[in-house]
Protein backbone atom coordinates (compact mmCIF):
# COMPACT_ATOMS: atom_id res chain seq x y z
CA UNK A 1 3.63 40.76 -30.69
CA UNK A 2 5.43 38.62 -33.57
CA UNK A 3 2.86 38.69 -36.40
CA UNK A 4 5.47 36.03 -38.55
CA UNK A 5 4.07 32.34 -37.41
CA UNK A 6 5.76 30.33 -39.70
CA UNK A 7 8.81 30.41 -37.78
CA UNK A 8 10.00 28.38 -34.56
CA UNK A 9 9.36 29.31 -30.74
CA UNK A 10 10.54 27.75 -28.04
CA UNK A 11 10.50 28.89 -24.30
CA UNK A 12 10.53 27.14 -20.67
CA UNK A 13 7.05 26.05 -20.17
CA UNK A 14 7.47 25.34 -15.70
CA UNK A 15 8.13 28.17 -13.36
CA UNK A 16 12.14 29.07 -13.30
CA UNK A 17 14.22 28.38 -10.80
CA UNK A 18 15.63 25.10 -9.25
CA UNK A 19 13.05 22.22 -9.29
CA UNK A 20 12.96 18.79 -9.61
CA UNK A 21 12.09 18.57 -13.61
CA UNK A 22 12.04 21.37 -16.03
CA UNK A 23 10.21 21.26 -19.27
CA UNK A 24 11.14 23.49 -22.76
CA UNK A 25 8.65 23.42 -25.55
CA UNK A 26 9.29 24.20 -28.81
CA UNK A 27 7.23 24.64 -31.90
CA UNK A 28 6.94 25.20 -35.36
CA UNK A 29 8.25 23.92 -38.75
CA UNK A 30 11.36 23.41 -37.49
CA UNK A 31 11.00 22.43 -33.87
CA UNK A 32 11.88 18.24 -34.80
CA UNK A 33 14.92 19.28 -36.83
CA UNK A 34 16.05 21.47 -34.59
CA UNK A 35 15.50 19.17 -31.15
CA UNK A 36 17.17 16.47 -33.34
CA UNK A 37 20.58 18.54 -34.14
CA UNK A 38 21.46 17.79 -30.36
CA UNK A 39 19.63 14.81 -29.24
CA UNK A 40 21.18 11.17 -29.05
CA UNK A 41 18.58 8.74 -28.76
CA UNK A 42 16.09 7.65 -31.70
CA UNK A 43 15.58 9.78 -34.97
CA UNK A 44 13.35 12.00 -34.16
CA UNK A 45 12.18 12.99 -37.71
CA UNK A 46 11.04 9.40 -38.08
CA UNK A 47 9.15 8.67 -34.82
CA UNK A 48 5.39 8.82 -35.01
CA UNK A 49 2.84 11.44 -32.79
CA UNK A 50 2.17 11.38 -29.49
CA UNK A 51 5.31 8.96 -28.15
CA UNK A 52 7.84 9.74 -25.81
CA UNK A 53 11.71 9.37 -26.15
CA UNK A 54 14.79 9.15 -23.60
CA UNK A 55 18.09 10.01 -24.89
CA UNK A 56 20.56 12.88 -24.03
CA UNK A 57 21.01 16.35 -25.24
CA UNK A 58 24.42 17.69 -26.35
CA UNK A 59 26.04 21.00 -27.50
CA UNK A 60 27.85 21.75 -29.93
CA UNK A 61 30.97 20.40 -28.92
CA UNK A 62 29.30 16.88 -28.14
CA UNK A 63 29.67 17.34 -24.56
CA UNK A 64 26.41 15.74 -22.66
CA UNK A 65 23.72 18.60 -20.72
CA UNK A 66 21.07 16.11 -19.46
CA UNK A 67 19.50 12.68 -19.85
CA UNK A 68 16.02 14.54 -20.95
CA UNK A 69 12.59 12.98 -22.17
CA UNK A 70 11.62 14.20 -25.10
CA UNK A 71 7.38 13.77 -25.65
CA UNK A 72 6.69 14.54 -29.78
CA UNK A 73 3.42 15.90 -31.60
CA UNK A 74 3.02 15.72 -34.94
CA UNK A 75 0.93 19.02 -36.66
CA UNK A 76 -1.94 19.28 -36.65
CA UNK A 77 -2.12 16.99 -34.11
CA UNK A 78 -0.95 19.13 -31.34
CA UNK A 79 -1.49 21.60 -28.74
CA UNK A 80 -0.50 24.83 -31.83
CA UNK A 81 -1.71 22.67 -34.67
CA UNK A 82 1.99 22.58 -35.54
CA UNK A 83 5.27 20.06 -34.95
CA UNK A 84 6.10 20.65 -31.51
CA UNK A 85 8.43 18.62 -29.06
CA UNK A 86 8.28 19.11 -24.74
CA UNK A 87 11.82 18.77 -23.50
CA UNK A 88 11.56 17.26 -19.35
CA UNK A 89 14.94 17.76 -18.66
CA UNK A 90 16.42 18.09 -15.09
CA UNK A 91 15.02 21.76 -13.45
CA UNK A 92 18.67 23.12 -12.71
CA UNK A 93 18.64 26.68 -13.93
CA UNK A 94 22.01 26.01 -15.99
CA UNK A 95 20.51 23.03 -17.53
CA UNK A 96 17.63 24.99 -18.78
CA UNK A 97 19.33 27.89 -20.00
CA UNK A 98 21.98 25.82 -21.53
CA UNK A 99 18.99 23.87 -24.01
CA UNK A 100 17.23 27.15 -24.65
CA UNK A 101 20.64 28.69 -25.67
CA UNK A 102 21.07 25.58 -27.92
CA UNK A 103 17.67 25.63 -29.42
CA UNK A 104 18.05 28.97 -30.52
CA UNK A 105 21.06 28.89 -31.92
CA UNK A 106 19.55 27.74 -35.34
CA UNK A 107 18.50 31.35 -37.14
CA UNK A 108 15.13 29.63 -37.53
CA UNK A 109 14.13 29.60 -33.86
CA UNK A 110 13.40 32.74 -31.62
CA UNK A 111 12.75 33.05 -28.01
CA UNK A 112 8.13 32.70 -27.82
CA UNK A 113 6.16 35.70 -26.88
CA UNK A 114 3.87 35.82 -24.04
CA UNK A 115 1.06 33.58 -24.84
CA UNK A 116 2.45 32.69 -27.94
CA UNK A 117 1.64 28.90 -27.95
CA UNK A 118 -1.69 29.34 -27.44
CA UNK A 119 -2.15 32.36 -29.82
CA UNK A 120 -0.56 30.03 -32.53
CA UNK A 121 -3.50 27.30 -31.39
CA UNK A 122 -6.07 30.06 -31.90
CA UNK A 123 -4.33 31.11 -35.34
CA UNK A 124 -4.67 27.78 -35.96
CA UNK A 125 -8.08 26.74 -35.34
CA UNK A 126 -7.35 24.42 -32.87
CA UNK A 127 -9.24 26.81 -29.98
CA UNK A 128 -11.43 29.85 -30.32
CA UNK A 129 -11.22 33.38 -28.40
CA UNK A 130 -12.85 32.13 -25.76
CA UNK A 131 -11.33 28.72 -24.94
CA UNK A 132 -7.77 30.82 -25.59
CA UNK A 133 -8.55 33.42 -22.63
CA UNK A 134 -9.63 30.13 -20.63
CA UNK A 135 -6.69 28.67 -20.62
CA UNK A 136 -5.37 31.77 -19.02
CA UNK A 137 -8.15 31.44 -16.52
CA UNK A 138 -7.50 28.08 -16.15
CA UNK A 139 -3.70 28.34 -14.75
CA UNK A 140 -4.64 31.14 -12.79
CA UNK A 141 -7.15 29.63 -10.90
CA UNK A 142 -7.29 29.41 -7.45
CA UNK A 143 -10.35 28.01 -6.04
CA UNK A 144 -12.32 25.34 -6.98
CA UNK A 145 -15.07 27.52 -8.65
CA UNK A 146 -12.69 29.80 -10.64
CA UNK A 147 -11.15 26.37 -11.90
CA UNK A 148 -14.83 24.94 -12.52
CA UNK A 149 -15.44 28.58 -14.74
CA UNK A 150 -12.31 28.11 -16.82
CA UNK A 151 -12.72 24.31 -17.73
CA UNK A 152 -16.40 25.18 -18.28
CA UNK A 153 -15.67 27.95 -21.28
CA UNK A 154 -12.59 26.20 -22.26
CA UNK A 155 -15.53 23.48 -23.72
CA UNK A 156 -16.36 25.90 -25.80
CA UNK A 157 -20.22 26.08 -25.59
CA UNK A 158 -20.36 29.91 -24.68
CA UNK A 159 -18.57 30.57 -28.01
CA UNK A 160 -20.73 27.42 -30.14
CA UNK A 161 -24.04 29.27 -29.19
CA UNK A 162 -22.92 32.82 -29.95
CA UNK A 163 -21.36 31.57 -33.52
CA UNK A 164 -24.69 29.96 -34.07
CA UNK A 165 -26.99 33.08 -33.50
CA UNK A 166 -24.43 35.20 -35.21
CA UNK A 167 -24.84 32.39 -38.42
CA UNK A 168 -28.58 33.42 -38.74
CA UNK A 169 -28.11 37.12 -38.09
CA UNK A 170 -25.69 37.42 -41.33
CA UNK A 171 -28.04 35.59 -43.55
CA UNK A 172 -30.77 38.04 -42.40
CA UNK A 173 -27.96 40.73 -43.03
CA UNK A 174 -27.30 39.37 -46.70
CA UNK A 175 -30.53 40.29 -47.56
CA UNK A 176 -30.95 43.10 -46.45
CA UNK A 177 -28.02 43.97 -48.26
CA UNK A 178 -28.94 42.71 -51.23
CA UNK A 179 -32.10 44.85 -51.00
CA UNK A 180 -29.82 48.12 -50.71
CA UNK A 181 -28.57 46.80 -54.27
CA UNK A 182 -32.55 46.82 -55.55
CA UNK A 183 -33.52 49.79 -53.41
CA UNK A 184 -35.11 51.45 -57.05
CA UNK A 185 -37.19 48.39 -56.93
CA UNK A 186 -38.50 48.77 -53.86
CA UNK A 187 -38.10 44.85 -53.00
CA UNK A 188 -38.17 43.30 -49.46
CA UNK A 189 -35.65 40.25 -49.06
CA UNK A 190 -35.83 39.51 -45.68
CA UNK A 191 -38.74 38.85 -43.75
CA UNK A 192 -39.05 41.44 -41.28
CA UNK A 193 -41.23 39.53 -38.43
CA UNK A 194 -38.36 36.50 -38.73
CA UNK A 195 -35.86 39.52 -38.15
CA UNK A 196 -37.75 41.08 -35.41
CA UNK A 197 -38.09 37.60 -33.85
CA UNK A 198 -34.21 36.56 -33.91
CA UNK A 199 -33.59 39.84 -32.25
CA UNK A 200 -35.63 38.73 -29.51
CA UNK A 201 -34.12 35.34 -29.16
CA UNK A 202 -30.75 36.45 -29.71
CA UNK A 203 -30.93 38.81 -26.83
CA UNK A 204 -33.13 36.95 -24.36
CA UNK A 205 -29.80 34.42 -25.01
CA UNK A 206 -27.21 37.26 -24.12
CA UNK A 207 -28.97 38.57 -21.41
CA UNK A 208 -28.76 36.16 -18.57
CA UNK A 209 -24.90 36.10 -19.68
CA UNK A 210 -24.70 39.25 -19.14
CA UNK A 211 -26.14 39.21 -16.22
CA UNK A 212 -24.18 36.47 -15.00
CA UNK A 213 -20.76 38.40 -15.19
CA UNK A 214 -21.45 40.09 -11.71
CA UNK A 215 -21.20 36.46 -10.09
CA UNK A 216 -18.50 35.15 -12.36
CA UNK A 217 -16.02 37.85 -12.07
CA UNK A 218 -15.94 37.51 -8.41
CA UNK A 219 -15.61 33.91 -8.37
CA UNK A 220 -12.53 34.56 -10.69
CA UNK A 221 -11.34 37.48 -8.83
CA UNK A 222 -12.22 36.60 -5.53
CA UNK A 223 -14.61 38.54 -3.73
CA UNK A 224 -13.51 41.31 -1.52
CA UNK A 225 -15.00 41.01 1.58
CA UNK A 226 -14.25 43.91 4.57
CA UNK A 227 -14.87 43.52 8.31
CA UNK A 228 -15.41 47.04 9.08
CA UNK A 229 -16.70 48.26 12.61
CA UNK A 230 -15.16 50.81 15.41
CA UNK A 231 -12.39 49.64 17.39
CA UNK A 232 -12.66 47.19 19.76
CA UNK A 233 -15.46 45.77 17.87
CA UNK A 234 -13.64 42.50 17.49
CA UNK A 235 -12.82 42.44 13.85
CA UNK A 236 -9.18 40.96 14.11
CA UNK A 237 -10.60 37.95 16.42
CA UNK A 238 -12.85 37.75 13.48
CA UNK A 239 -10.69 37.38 11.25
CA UNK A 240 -8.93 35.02 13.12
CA UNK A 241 -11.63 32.71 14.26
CA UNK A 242 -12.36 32.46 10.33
CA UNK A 243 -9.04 31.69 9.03
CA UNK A 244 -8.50 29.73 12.27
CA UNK A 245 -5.26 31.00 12.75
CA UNK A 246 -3.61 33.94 14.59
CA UNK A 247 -3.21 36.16 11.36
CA UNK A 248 -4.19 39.61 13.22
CA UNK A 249 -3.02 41.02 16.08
CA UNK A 250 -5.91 41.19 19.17
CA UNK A 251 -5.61 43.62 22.14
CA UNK A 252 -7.66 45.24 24.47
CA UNK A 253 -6.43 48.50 23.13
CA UNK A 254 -8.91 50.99 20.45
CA UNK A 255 -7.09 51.70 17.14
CA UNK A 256 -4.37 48.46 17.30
CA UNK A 257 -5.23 47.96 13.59
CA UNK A 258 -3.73 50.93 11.67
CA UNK A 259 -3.06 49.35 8.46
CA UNK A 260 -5.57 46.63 6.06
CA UNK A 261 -4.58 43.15 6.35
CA UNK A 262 -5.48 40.63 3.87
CA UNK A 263 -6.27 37.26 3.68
CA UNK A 264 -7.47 34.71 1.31
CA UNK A 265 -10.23 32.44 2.63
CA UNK A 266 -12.09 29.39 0.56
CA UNK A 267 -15.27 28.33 1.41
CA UNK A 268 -16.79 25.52 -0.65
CA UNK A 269 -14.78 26.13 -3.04
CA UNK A 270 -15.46 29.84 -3.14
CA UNK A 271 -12.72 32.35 -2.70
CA UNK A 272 -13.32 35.53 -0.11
CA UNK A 273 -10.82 38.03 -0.42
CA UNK A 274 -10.67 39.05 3.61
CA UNK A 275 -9.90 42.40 4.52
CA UNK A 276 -9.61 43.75 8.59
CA UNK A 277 -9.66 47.70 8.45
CA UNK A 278 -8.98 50.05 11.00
CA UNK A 279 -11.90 51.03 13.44
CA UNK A 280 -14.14 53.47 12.18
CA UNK A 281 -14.21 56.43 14.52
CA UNK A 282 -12.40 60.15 14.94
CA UNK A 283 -8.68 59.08 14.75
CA UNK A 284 -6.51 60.44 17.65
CA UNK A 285 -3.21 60.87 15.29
CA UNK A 286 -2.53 61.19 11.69
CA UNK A 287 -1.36 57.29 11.53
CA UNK A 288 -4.80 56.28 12.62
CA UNK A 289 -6.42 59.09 10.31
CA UNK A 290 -4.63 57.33 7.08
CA UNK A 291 -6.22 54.04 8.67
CA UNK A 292 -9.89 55.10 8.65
CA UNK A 293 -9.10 56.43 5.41
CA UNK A 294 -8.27 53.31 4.10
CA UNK A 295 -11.15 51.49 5.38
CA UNK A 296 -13.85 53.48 3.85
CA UNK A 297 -11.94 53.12 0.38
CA UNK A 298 -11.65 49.40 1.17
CA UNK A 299 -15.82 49.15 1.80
CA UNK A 300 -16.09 51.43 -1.20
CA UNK A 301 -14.67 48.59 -3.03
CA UNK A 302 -16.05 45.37 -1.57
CA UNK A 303 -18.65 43.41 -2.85
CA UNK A 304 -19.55 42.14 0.55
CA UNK A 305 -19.43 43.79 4.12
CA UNK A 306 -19.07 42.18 7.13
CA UNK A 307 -19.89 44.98 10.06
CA UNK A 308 -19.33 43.91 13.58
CA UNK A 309 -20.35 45.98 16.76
CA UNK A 310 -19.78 44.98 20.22
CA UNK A 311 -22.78 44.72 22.02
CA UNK A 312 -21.51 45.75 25.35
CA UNK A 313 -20.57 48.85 23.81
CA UNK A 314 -22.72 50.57 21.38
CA UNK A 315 -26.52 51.13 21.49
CA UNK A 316 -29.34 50.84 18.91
CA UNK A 317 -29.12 54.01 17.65
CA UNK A 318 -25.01 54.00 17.00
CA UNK A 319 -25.38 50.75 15.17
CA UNK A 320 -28.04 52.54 12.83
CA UNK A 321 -26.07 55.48 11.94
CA UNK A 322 -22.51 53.62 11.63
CA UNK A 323 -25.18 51.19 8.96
CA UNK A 324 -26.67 54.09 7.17
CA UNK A 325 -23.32 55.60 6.65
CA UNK A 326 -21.79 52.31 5.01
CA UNK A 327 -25.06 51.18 3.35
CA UNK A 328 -25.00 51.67 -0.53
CA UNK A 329 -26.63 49.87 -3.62
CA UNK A 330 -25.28 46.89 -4.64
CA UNK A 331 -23.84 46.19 -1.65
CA UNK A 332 -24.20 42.95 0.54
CA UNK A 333 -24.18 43.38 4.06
CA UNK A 334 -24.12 41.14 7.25
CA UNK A 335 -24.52 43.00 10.85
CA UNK A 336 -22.40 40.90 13.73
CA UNK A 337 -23.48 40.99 16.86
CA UNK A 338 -20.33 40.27 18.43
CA UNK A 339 -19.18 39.39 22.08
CA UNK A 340 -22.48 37.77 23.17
CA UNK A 341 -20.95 35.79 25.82
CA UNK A 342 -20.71 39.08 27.33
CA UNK A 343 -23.94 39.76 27.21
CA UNK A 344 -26.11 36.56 26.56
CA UNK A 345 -29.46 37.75 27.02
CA UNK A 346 -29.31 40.72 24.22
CA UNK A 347 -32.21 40.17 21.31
CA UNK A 348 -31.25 40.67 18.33
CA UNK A 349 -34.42 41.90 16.67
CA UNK A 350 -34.14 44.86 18.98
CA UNK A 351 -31.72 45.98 15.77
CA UNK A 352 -33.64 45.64 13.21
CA UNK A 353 -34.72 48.51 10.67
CA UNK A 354 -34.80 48.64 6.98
CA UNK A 355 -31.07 47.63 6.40
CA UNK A 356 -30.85 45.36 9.04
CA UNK A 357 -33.23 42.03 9.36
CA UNK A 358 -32.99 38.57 10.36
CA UNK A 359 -31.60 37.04 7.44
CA UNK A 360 -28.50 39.18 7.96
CA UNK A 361 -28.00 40.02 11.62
CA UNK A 362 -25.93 36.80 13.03
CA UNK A 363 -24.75 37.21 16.92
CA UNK A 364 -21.65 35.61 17.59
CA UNK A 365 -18.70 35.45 20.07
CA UNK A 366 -15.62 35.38 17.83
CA UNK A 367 -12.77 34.75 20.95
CA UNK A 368 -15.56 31.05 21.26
CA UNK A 369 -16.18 30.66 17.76
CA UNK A 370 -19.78 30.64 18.07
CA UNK A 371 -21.54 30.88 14.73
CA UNK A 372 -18.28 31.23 13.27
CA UNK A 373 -19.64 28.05 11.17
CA UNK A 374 -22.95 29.64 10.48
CA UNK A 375 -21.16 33.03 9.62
CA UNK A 376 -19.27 31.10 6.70
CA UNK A 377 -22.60 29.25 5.24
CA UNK A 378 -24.01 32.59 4.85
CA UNK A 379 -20.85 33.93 3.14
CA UNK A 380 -21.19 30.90 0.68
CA UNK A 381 -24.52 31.90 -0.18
CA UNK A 382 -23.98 35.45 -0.96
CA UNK A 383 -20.84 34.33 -2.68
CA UNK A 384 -23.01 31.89 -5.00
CA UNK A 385 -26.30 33.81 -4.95
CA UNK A 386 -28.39 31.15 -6.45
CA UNK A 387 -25.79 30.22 -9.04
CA UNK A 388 -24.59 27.18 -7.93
CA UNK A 389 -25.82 25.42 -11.26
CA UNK A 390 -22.91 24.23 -13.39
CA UNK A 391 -24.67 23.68 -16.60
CA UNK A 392 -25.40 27.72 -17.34
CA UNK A 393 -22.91 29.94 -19.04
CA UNK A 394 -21.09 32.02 -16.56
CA UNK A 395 -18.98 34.77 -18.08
CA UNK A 396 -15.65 35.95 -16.27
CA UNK A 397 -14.28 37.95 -18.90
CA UNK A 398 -14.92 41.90 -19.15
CA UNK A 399 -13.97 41.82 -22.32
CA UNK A 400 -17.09 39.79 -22.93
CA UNK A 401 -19.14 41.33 -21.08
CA UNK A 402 -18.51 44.34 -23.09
CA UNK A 403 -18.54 42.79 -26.50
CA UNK A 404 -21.96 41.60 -25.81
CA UNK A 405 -23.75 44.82 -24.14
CA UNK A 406 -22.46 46.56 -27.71
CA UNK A 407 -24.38 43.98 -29.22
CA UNK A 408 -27.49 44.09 -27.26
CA UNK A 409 -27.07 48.09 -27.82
CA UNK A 410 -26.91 47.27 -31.71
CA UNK A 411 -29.55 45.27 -31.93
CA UNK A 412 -32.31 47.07 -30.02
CA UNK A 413 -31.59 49.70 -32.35
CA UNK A 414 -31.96 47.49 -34.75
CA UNK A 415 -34.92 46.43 -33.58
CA UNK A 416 -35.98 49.77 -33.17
CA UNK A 417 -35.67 50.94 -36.23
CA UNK A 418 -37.67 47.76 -37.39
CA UNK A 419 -40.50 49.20 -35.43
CA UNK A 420 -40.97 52.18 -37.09
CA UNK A 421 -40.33 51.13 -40.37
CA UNK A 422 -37.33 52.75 -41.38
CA UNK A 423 -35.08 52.26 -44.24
CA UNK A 424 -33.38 49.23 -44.57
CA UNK A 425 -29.65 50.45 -44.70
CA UNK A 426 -30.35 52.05 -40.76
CA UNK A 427 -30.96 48.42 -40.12
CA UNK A 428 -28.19 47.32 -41.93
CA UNK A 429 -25.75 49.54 -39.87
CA UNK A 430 -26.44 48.43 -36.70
CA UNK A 431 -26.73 44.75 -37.42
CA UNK A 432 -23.77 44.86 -38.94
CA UNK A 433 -21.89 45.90 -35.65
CA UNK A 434 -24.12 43.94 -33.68
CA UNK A 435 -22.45 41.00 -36.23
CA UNK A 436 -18.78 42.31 -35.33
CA UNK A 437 -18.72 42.41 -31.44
CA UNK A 438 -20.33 38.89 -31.63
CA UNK A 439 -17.59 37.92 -33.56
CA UNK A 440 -14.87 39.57 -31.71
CA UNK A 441 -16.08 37.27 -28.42
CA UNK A 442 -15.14 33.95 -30.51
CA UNK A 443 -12.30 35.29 -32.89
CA UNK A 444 -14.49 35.14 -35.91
CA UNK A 445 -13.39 39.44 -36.39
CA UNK A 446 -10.12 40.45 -34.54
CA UNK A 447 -7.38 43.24 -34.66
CA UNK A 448 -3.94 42.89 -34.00
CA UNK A 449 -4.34 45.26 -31.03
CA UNK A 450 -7.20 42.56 -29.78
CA UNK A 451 -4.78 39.89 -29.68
CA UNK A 452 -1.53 41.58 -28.50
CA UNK A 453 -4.02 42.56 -25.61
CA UNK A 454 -5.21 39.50 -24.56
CA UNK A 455 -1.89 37.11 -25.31
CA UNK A 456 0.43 39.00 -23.89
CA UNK A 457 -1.07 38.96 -20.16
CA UNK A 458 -0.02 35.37 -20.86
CA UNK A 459 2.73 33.50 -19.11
CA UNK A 460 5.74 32.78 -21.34
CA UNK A 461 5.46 29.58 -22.28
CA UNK A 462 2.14 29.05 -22.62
């Protein structure tokens, strides 16, 4: 990544190809200059922040590209914290390469990096870390939770509380450091108890953070859901019935699904990555084999498992061995009773053991949609498992995640070493990397091969 940010960037800021309006940004020092070299219309370098401007853009043989609106922010009263200028020009492909090829025809002005507008707004104080990787978040969203996620850290009050903690830590670290300087004298600077006790505090705060990335991850990610069964079970009109649409093919034949097929549903604003796998059972060709295969890697990797059994077909005992097999820790599971109008009278609790219960058996006859409705309330409540509440932090980020189990690790050592009375520069160590992973979640410590990391899985142009 371009470590010089005193120069100018400029790069299409809406998806290419042909649309209706494009828009360029450009910014930096010389970003008015350079936008004025080719625009007739007002003079731009004496136009005040934050107003918009029609006129025309020209090369440089006067010849007219577009009729463009030009919208102008003053530094450090922008999006970067420097002069920058959106060009809403006409979205013809030409048009857009014609203005970019203009722009950076001055020496000055280069062609942005990945995430280089908002990497210049972190650089420039105008966001933190945090809000900076929520931005990403933010564009990528695709449900109404993962949106509700992004806007929530982009606030800012994940990073605010960490920075504040972190504040109290290093003043407890200053002394102690300045008692490695007397350590002849055998002084204490810092109050040990009022050392022991932010530990405590700080991670009783990182904790349930911690523990929230499990929830917010999937949210983000989507979570990967599998209908898994043996064939015939009914797991494309499953599927189906809960898109409502014919996305899988249904027959009357075993083994029609060789291959995974994935869909995207949103419940509540909760995304469930849907996955129909191939029935579970000896394949009868080496097509089929690659299918089973597939499945078990697919309910190796879900978060949630849907397994359906016909119950016209299998007994109690089949459906216990197929649910030990698939079982594992961690995982959520919902037993489907399916094809009941087949056989209406069946009771469910007849299926219960350890793994399977009330809460989680549902019956349902997926070719009449019945509980298809319920089905989907009890996805939504795995999905949100007790969560629901806007006003915690929710983290999304691995990167945070890990940051702030390296702390915790730090600091119980910390702590630790507190306990049994050990010298003050063992203390010293480990607060001082508890300090720097707190401060690499904000941007208070960071490495160019932190920031070429997260900025460049950017979109050009933001």
């Amino acid at each position: 990544m371009h470590s010089d940010y005193q120069d100018t960037i400029v790069a299409l800021a809406t998806p290419p190809g042909v649309g209706a309006i494009g828009v360029i940004r450009i910014s930096g020092q010389q970003a008015i200059s350079c936008v004025q070299d080719f625009f007739r219309g007002k003079d731009l370098n004496n136009v005040t922040s934050h107003t918009a401007h029609f006129g025309r853009l020209v090369n440089e043989d006067g010849q007219i590209i577009d009729e463009v609106l030009l919208t102008v922010f003053r530094g450090p009263r922008s999006y970067t914290g420097e002069n920058t200028i959106e060009i809403s020009c006409h979205g013809s492909p030409y048009i857009l390469q014609e203005v970019i090829r203009l722009l950076t025809s001055n020496e000055q002005v280069r062609i942005a990096n990945p995430g280089e507008f908002t990497l210049r707004a972190f650089m420039n104080g105008k966001l933190d870390l945090t809000q900076a990787e929520a931005v990403a978040d933010l564009i990528a969203s695709s449900s109404e939770k993962s949106h509700e996620l992004a806007m929530q850290q982009l606030r800012g009050g994940f990073a605010k509380k960490l920075s504040d903690l972190r504040q109290e830590l290093i003043h407890f670290a200053s002394l102690i450091e300045l008692e490695l300087d007397f350590s002849e004298e055998d002084v204490e600077f810092a109050d040990r108890s009022q050392l022991n006790a932010l530990i405590l505090n700080i991670q009783r705060t990182i904790h349930p953070i911690m523990e929230s990335f499990k929830y917010g991850n999937a949210i983000k990610q989507g979570i990967n859901t599998v209908l898994a069964g043996r064939p015939n079970a009914g797991k494309s009109t499953l599927l189906n019935a809960l898109l409502n649409e014919e996305r899988a093919i249904v027959s009357d034949i075993a083994g029609t699904t060789r291959d995974t097929i994935e869909e995207r549903l949103v419940i509540d604003g909760v995304e469930f990555r849907l996955i129909d796998t191939a029935g579970i059972r000896d394949a009868t060709d080496a097509i089929e084999a690659i299918g089973v295969a597939k499945t078990m890697e697919k309910i190796e990797q879900s978060a949630v498992l849907l397994y359906l059994f016909d119950v016209t077909a299998l007994d109690v005992a089949t459906v216990h061995e197929d649910v030990d097999k698939l079982q594992r820790e961690g995982l959520e599971l919902i037993v489907i009773a399916n094809k009941m109008d087949l056989d209406p009278y069946l009771k469910p609790e007849s299926f219960y053991n350890d793994y399977i219960h009330k809460d989680n058996l549902i019956t349902t006859s997926a070719i009449n949609q019945m509980n298809i409705d319920y089905l989907k309330t009890k996805l939504y409540q795995l999905g949100i498992k007790g969560k629901a509440q806007t006003d915690a932090v929710i983290i999304t980020n691995s990167r945070h995640y890990k940051a702030l189990a390296e702390t915790s690790d730090a600091l119980q050592r910390a702590k630790d070493n507190l306990d049994q009375g050990l010298s003050g520069d063992l203390v010293a160590m480990d607060i001082r990397r508890a300090l720097h992973f707190l401060g690499e979640i904000s941007g208070e410590v960071t490495t160019d091969d932190l920031l070429e990391n997260i900025f460049s899985k950017f979109c050009i142009g933001k």
